[in-house]
C-alpha atoms as a PDB file:
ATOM      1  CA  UNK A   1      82.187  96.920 147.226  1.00  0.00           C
ATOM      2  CA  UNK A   2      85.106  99.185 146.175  1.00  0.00           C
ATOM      3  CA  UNK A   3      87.681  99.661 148.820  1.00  0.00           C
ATOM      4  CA  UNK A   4      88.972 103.404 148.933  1.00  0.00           C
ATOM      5  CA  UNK A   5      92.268 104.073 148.609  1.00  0.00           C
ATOM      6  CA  UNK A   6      93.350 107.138 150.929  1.00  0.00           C
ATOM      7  CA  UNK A   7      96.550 109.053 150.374  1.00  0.00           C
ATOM      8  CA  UNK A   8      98.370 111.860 152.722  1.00  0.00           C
ATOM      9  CA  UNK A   9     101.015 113.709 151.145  1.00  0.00           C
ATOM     10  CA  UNK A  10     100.121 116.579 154.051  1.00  0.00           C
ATOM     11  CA  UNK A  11     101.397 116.564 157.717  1.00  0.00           C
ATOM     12  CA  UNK A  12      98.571 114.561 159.662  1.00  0.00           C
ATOM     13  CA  UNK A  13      97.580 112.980 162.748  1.00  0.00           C
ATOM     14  CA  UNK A  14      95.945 109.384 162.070  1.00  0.00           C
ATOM     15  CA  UNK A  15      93.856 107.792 164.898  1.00  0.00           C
ATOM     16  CA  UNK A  16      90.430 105.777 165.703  1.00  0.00           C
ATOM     17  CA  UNK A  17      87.750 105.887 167.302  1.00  0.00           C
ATOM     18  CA  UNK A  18      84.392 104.325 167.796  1.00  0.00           C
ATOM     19  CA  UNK A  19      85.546 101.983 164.588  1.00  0.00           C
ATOM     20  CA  UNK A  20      86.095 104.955 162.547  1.00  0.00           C
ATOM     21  CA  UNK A  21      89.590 106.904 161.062  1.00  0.00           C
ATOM     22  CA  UNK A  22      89.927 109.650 162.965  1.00  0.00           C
ATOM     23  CA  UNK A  23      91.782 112.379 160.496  1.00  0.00           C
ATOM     24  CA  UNK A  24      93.683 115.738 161.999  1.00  0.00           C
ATOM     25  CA  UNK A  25      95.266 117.968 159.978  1.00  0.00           C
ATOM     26  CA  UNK A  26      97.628 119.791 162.556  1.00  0.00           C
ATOM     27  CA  UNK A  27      98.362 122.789 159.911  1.00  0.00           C
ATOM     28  CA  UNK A  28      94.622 123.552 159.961  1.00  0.00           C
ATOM     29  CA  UNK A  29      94.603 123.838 163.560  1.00  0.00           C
ATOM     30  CA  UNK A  30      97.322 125.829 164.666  1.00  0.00           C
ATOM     31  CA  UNK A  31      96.726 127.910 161.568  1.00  0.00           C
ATOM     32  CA  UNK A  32      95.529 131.600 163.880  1.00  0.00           C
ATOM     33  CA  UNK A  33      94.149 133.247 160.238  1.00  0.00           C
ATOM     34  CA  UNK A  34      91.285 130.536 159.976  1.00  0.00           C
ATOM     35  CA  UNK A  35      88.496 130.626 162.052  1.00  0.00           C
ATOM     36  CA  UNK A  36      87.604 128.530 164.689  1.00  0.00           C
ATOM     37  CA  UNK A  37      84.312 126.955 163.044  1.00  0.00           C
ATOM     38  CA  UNK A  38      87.001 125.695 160.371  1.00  0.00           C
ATOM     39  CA  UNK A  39      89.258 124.521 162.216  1.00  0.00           C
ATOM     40  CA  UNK A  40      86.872 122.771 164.390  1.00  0.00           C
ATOM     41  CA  UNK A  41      85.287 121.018 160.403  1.00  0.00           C
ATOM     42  CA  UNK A  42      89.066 120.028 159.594  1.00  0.00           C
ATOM     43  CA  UNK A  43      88.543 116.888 161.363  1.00  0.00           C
ATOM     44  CA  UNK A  44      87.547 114.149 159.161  1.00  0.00           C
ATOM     45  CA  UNK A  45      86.492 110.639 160.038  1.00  0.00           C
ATOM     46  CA  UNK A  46      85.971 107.345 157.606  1.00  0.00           C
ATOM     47  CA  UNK A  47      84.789 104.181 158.465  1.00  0.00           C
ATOM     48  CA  UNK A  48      87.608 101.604 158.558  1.00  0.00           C
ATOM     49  CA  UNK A  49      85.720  99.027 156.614  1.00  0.00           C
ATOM     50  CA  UNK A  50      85.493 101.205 153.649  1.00  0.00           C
ATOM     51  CA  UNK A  51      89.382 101.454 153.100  1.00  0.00           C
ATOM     52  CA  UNK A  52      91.264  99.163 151.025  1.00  0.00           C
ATOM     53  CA  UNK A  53      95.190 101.362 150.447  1.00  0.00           C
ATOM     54  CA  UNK A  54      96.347 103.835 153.141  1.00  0.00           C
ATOM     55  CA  UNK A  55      99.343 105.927 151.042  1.00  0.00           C
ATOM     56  CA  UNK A  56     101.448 107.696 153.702  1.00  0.00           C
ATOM     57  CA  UNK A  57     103.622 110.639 152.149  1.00  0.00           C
ATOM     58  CA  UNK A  58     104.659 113.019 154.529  1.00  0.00           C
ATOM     59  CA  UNK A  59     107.114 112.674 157.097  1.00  0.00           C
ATOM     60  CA  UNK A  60     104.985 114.874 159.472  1.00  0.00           C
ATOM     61  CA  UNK A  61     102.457 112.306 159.785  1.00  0.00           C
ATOM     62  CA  UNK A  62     101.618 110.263 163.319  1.00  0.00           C
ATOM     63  CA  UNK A  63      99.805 107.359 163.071  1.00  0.00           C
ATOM     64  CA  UNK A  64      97.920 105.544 166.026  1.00  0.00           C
ATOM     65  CA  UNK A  65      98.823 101.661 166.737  1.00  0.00           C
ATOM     66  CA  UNK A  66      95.325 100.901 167.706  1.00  0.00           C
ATOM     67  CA  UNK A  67      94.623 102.558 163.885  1.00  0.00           C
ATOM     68  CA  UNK A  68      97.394 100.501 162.594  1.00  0.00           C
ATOM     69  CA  UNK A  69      95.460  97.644 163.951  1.00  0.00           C
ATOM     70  CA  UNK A  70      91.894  98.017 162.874  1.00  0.00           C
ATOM     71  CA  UNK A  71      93.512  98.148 159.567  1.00  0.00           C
ATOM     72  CA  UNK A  72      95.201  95.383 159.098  1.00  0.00           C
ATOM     73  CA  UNK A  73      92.604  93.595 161.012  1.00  0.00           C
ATOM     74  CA  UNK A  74      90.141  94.734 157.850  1.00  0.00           C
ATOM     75  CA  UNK A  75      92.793  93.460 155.604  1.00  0.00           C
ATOM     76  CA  UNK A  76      93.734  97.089 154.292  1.00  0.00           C
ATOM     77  CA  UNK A  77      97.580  97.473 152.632  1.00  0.00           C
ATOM     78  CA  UNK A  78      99.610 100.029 154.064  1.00  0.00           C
ATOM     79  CA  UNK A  79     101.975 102.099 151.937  1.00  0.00           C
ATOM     80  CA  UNK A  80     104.755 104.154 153.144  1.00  0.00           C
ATOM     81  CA  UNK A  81     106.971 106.768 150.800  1.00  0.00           C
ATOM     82  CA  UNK A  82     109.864 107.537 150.637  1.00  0.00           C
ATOM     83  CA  UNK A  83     111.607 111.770 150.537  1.00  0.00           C
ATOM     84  CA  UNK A  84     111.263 111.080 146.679  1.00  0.00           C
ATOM     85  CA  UNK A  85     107.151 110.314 146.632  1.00  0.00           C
ATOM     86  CA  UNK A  86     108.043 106.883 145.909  1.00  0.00           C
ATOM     87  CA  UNK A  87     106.262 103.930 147.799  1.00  0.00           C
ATOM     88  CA  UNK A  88     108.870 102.383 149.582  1.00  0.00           C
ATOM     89  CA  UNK A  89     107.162  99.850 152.180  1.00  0.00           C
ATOM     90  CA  UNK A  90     104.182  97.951 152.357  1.00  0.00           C
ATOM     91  CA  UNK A  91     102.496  96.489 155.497  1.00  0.00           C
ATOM     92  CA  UNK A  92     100.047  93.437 155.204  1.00  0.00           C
ATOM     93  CA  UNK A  93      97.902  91.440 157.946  1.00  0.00           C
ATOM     94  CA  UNK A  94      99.762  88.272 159.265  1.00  0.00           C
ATOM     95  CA  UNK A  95      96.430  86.534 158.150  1.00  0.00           C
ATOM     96  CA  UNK A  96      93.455  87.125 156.248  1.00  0.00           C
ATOM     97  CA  UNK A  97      91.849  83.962 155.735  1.00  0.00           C
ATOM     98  CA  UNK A  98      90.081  81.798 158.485  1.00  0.00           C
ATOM     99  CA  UNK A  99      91.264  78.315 156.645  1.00  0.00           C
ATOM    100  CA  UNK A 100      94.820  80.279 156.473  1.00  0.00           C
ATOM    101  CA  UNK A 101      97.350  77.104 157.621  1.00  0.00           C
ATOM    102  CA  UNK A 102      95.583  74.799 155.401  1.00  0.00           C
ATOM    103  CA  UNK A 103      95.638  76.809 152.256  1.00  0.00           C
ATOM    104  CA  UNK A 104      99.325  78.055 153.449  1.00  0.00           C
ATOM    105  CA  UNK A 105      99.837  74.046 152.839  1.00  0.00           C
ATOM    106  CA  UNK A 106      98.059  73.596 149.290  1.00  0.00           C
ATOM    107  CA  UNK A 107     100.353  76.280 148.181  1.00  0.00           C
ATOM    108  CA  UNK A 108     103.489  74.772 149.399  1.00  0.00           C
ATOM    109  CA  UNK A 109     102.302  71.606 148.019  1.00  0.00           C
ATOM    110  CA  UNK A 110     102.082  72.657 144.526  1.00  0.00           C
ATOM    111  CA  UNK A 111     104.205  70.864 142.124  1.00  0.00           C
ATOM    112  CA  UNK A 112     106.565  72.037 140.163  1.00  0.00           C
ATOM    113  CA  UNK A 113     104.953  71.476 136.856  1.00  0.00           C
ATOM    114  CA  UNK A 114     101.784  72.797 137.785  1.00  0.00           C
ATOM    115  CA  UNK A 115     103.657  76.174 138.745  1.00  0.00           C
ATOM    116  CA  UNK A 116     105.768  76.489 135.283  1.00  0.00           C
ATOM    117  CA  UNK A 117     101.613  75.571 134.066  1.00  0.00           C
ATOM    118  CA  UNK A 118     100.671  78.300 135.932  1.00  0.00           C
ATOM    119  CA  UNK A 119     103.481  80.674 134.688  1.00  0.00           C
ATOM    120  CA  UNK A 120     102.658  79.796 131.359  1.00  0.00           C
ATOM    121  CA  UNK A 121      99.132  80.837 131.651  1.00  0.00           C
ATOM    122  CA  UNK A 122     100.460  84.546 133.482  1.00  0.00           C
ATOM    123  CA  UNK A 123     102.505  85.305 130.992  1.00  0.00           C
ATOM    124  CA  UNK A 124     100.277  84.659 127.920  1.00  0.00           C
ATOM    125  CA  UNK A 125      97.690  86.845 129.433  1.00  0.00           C
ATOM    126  CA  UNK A 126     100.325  89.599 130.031  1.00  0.00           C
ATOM    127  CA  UNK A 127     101.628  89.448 126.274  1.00  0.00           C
ATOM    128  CA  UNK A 128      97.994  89.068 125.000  1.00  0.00           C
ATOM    129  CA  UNK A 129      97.278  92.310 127.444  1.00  0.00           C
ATOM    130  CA  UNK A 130     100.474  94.468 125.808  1.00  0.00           C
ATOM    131  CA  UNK A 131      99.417  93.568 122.188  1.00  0.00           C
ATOM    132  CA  UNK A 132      95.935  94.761 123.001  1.00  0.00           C
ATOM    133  CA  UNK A 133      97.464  98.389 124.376  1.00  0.00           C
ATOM    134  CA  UNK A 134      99.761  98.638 121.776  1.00  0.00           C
ATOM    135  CA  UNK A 135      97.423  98.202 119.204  1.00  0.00           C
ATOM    136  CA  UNK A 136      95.236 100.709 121.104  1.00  0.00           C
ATOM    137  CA  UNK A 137      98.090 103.862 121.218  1.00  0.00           C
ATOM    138  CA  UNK A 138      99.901 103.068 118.334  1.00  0.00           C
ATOM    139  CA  UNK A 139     100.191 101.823 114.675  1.00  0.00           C
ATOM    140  CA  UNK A 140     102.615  99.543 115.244  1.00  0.00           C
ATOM    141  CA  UNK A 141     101.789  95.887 114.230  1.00  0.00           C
ATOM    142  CA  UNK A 142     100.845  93.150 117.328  1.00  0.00           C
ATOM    143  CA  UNK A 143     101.947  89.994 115.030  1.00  0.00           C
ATOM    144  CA  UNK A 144     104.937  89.532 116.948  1.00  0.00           C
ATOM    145  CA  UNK A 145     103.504  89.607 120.104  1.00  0.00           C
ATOM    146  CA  UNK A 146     100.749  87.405 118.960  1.00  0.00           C
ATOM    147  CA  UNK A 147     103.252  85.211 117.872  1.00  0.00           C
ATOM    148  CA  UNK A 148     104.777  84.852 121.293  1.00  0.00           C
ATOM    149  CA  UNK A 149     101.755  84.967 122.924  1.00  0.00           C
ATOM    150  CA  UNK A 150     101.018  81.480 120.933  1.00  0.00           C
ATOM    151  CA  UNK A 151     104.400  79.963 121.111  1.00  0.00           C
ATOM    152  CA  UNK A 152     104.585  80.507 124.877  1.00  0.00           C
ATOM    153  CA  UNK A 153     105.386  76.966 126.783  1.00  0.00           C
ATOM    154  CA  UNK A 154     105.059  75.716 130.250  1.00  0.00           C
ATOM    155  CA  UNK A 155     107.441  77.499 132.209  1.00  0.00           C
ATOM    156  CA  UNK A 156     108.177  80.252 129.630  1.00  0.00           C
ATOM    157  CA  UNK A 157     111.733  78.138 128.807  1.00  0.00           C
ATOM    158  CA  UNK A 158     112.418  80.819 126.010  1.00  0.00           C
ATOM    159  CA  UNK A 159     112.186  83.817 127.481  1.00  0.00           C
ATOM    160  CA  UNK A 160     108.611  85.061 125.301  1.00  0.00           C
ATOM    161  CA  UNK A 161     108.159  87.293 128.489  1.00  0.00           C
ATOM    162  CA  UNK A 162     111.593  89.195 127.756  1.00  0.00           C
ATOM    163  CA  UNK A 163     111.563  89.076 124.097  1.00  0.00           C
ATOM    164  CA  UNK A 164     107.474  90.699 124.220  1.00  0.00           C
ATOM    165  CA  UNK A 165     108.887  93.369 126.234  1.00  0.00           C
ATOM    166  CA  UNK A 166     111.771  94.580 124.106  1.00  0.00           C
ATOM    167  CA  UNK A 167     109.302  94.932 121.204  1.00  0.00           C
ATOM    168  CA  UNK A 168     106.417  96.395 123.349  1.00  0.00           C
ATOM    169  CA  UNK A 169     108.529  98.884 125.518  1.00  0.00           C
ATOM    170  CA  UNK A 170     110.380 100.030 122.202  1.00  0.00           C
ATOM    171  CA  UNK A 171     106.948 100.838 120.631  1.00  0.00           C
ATOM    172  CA  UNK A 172     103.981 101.935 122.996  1.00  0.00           C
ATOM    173  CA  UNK A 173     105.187 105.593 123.407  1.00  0.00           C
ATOM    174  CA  UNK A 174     106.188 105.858 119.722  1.00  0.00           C
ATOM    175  CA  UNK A 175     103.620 108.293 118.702  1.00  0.00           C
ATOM    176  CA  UNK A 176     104.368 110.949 121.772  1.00  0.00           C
ATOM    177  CA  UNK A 177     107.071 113.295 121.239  1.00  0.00           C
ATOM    178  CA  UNK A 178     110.668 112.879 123.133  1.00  0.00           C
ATOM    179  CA  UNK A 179     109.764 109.158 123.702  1.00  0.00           C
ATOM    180  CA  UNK A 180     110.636 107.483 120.460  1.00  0.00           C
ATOM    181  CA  UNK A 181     113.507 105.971 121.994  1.00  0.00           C
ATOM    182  CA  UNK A 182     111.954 105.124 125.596  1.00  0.00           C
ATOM    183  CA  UNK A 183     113.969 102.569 127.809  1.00  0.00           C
ATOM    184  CA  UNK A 184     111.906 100.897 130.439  1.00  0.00           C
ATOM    185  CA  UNK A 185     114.750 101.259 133.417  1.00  0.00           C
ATOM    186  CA  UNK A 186     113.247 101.772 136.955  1.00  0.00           C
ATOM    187  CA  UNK A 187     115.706 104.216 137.318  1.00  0.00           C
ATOM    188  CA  UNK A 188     115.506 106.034 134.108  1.00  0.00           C
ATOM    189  CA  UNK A 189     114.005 109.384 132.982  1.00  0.00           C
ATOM    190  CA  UNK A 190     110.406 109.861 133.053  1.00  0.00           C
ATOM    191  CA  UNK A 191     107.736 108.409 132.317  1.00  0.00           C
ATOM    192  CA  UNK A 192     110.015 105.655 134.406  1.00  0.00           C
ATOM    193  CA  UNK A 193     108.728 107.376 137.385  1.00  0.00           C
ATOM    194  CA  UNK A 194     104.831 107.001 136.689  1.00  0.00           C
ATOM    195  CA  UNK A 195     105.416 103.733 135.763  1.00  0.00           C
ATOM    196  CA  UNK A 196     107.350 102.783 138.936  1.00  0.00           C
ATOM    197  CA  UNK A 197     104.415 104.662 141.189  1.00  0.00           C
ATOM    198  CA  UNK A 198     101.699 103.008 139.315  1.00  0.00           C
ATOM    199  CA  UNK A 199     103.048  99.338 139.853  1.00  0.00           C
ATOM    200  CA  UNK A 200     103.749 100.330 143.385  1.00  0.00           C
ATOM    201  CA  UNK A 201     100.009 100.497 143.687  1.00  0.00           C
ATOM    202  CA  UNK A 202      99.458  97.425 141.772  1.00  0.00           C
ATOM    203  CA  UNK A 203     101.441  95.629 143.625  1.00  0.00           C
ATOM    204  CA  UNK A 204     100.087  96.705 147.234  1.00  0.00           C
ATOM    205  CA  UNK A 205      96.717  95.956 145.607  1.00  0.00           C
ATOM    206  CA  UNK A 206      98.001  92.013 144.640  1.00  0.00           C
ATOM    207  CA  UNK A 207      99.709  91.459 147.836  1.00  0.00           C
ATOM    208  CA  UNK A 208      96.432  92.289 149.958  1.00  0.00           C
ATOM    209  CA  UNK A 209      94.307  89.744 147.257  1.00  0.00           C
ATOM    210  CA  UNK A 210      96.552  87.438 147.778  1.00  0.00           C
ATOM    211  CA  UNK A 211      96.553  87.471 151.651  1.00  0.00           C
ATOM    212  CA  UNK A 212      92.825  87.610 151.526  1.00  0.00           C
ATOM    213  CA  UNK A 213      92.762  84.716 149.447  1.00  0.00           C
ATOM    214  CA  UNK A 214      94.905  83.086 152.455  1.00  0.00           C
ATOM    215  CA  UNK A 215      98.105  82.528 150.623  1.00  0.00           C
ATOM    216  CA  UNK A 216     101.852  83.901 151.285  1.00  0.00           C
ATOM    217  CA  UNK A 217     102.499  86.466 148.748  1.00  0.00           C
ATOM    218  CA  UNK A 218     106.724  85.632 149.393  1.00  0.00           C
ATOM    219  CA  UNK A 219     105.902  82.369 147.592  1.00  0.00           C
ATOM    220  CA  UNK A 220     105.829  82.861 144.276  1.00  0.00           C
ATOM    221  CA  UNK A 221     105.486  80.879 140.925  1.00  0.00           C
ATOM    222  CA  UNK A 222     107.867  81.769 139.221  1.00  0.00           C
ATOM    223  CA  UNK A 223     110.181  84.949 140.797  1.00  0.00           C
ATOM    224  CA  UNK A 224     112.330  83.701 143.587  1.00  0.00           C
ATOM    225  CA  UNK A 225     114.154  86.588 145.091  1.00  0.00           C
ATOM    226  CA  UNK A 226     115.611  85.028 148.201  1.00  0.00           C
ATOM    227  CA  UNK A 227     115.221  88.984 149.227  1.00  0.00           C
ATOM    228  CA  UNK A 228     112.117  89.814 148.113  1.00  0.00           C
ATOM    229  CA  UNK A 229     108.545  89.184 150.612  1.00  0.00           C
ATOM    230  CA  UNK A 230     106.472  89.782 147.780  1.00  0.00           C
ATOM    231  CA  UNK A 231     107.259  87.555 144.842  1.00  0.00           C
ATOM    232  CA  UNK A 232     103.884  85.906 144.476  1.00  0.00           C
ATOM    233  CA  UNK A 233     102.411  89.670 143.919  1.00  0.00           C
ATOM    234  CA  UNK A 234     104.859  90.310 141.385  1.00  0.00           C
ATOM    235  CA  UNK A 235     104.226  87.033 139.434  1.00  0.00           C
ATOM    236  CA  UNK A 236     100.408  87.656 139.736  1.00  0.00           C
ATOM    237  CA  UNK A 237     100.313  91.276 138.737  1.00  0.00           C
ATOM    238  CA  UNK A 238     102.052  90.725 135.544  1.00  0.00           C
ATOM    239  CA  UNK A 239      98.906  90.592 133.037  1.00  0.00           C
ATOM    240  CA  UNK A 240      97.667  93.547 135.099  1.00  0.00           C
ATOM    241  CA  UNK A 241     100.855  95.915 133.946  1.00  0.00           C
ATOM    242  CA  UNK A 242      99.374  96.691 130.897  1.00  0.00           C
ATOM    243  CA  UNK A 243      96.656  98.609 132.363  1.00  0.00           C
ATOM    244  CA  UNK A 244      98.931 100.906 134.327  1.00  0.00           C
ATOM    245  CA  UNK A 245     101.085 101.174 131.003  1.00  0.00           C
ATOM    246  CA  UNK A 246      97.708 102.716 129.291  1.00  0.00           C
ATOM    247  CA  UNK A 247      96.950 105.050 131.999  1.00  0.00           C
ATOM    248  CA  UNK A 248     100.118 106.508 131.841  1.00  0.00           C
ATOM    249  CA  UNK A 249     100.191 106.905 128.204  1.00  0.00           C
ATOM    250  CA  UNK A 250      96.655 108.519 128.652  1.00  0.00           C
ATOM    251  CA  UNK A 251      98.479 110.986 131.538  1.00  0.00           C
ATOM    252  CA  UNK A 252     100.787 111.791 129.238  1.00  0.00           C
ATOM    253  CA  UNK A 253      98.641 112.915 126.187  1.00  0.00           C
ATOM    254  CA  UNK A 254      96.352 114.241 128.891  1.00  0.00           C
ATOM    255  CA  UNK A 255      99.324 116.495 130.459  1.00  0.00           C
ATOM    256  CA  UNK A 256     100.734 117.348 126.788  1.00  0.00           C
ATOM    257  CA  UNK A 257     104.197 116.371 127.657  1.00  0.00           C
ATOM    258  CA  UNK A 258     106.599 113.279 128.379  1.00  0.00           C
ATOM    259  CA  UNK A 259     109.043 115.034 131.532  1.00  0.00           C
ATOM    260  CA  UNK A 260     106.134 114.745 134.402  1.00  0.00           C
ATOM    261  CA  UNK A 261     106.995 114.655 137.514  1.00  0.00           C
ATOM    262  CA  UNK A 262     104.921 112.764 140.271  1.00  0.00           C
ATOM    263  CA  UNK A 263     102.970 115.990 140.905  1.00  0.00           C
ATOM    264  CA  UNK A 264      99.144 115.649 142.962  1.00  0.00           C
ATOM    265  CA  UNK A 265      97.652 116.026 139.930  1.00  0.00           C
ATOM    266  CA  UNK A 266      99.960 113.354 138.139  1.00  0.00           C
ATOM    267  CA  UNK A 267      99.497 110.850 141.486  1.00  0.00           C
ATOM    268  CA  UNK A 268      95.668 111.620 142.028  1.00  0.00           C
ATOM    269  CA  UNK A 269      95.210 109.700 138.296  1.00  0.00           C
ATOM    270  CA  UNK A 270      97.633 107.003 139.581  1.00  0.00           C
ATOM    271  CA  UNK A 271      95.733 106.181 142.800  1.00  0.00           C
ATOM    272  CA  UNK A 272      92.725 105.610 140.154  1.00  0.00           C
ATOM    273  CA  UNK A 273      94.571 102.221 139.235  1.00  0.00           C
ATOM    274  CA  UNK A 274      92.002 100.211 141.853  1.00  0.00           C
ATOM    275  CA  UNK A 275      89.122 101.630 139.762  1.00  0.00           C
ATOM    276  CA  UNK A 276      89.881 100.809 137.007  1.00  0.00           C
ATOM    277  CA  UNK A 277      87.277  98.804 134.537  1.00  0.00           C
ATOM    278  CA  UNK A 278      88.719  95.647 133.321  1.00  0.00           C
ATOM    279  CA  UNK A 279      87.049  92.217 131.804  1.00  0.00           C
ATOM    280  CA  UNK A 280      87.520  89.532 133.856  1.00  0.00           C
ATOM    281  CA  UNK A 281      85.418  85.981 133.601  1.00  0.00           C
ATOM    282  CA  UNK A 282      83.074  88.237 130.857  1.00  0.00           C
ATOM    283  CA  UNK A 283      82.066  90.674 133.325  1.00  0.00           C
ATOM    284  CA  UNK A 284      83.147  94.693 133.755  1.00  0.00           C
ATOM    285  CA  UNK A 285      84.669  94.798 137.203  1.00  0.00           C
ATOM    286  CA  UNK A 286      87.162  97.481 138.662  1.00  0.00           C
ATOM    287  CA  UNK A 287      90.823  96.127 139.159  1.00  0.00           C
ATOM    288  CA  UNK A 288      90.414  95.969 142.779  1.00  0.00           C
ATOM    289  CA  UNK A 289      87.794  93.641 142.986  1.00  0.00           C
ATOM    290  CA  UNK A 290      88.949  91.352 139.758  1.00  0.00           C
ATOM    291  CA  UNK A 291      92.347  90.785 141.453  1.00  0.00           C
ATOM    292  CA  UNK A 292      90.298  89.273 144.087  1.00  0.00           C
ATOM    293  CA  UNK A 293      88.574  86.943 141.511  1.00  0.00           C
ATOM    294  CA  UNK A 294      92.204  86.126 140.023  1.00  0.00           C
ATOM    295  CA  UNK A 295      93.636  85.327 143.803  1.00  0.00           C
ATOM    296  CA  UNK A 296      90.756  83.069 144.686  1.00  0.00           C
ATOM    297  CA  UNK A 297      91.040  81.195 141.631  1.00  0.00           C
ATOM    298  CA  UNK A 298      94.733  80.728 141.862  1.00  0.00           C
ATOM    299  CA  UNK A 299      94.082  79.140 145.183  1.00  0.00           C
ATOM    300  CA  UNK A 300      91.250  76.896 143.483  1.00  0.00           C
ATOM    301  CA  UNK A 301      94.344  75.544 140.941  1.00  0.00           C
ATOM    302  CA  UNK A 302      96.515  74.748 143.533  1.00  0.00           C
ATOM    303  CA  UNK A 303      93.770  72.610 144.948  1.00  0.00           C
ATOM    304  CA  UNK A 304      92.945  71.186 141.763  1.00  0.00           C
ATOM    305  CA  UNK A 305      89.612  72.843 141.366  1.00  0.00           C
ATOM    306  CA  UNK A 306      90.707  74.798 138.499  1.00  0.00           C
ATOM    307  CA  UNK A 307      93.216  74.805 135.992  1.00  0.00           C
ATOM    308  CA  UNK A 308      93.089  77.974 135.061  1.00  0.00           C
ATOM    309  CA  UNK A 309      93.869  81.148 136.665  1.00  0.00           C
ATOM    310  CA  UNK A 310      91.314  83.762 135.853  1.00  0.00           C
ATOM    311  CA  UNK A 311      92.945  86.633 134.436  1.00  0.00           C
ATOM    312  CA  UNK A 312      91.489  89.852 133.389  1.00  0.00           C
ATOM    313  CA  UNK A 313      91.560  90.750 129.210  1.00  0.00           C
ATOM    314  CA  UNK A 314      91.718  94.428 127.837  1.00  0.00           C
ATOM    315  CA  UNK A 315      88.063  95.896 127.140  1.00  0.00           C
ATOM    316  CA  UNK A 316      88.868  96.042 123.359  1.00  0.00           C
ATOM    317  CA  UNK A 317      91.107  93.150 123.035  1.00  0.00           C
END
């Protein structure tokens, strides 16, 4: 089942009862224009297995620690923004597997080589993914990302990661106006901003996998940001970028411009990203619940079940 992913960018007043969110909207009440009857159908309830995100975006809004709990205790990713919109903290349950310490173990186990292996694999499936978008949105040839795509070695020694990105970030928003020259810079001029939100999600969507899958998400593969408590979400969303990339080139020709601001409109298609279909293992699948299949089967390779990480390919690719 699709988790839902609930977002409050209004003043609100989160709480729980009888397993359920309980959902206030304070405005609505102490609103004396609206009726009683509607102020009385303002409160909203949802059933706290059914939610995957919770996006808080308001400064106004309370929160219950008995809701906080439930949450996490259904393995459910809470995001917090910042004045800007901007997701700006995530909180994860301390555990979300019942064989947790053991598979906390096979993780911290893994060798070396079998993590530069594993790296390898992640980053051949990202290129692969870019090619396929780019080839997709624009009429720009893929051969050179093919190219690294093949020539890409255990560990990624040369740098195909970096090099596929100059050529893919100079070329997928060639064809829309203003955008010829687009820098990817997280704090550049939009669409930097879509892109940031939309990996923000991504990311919170990775990090839960991952702790359902029973593994740390600070341990990563490959990124080791002595600063950073989620660098095994980072490594594992990278073949999944290229699907946020496409929905935000599809915003933008939606929209008919390049300067969009994170408006409700603009972030209602972002908080899509969980939805969306992918191919994963030959199968159609929404995002949410292949990033589950990728997470359990990076667990299964550093077991030694698999030597593969299952990894989702563009619908067209």
């Amino acid at each position: 089942m699709i988790k839902k992913t609930l977002y409050f960018g209004n003043p609100a007043y989160l709480s729980l009862r009888m397993g359920q969110m309980v959902i206030k909207l304070p405005e609505v009440e102490s609103n004396p224009d609206l009726p009683e009857r509607m102020k009385q159908e303002s409160e909203v309830t949802k059933p706290i297995e059914d939610i995957g995100i919770v996006i808080l975006d308001n400064k106004r809004i309370t929160i219950t620690q008995g809701l906080l709990e439930a949450l996490l205790e259904n393995n459910c990713a809470v995001i917090t923004c910042d004045s800007h919109s901007m997701p700006v903290g995530l909180m994860l349950p301390l555990y979300g597997n019942s064989t947790q310490n053991e598979r906390f173990r096979e993780q911290l186990d893994s060798s070396l080589p079998l993590r530069k292996q594993l790296w390898q694999q992640t980053i051949k499936a990202k290129i692969d993914n870019q090619a396929a978008v780019l080839s997709l949105y624009t009429g720009v040839s893929t051969k050179v990302l093919e190219r690294l795509s093949a020539d890409v070695r255990s560990g990624d020694p040369e740098n195909a990661e970096g090099r596929a990105a100059a050529y893919y970030w100079k070329n997928i928003f060639s064809n829309i106006p203003n955008l010829s020259d687009f820098t990817r810079d997280r704090n550049g001029m939009p669409p930097n901003n879509l892109l940031n939100y939309g990996y923000a999600i991504l990311r919170a969507v990775v990090a839960r996998a991952l702790v359902s899958s029973g593994m740390l998400p600070t341990l990563g593969i490959h990124h080791h940001n002595r600063y950073n408590a989620y660098c095994l979400a980072d490594d594992i969303m990278e073949p999944y970028r290229p699907y946020v990339d496409e929905l935000v080139v599809s915003i933008i020709k939606e929209f008919g411009r390049a300067d969009l601001q994170l408006s409700k409109e603009v972030k209602f298609r972002l908080l899509g990203i969980p939805t969306i279909d992918v191919v994963i293992n030959g199968k159609r699948s929404p995002l949410m619940v292949a990033v589950t299949q990728t997470t359990a089967s990076l667990y299964k390779c550093f077991t030694g079940e698999l030597r593969r990480i299952a990894y989702p390919i563009r619908l067209d690719a």
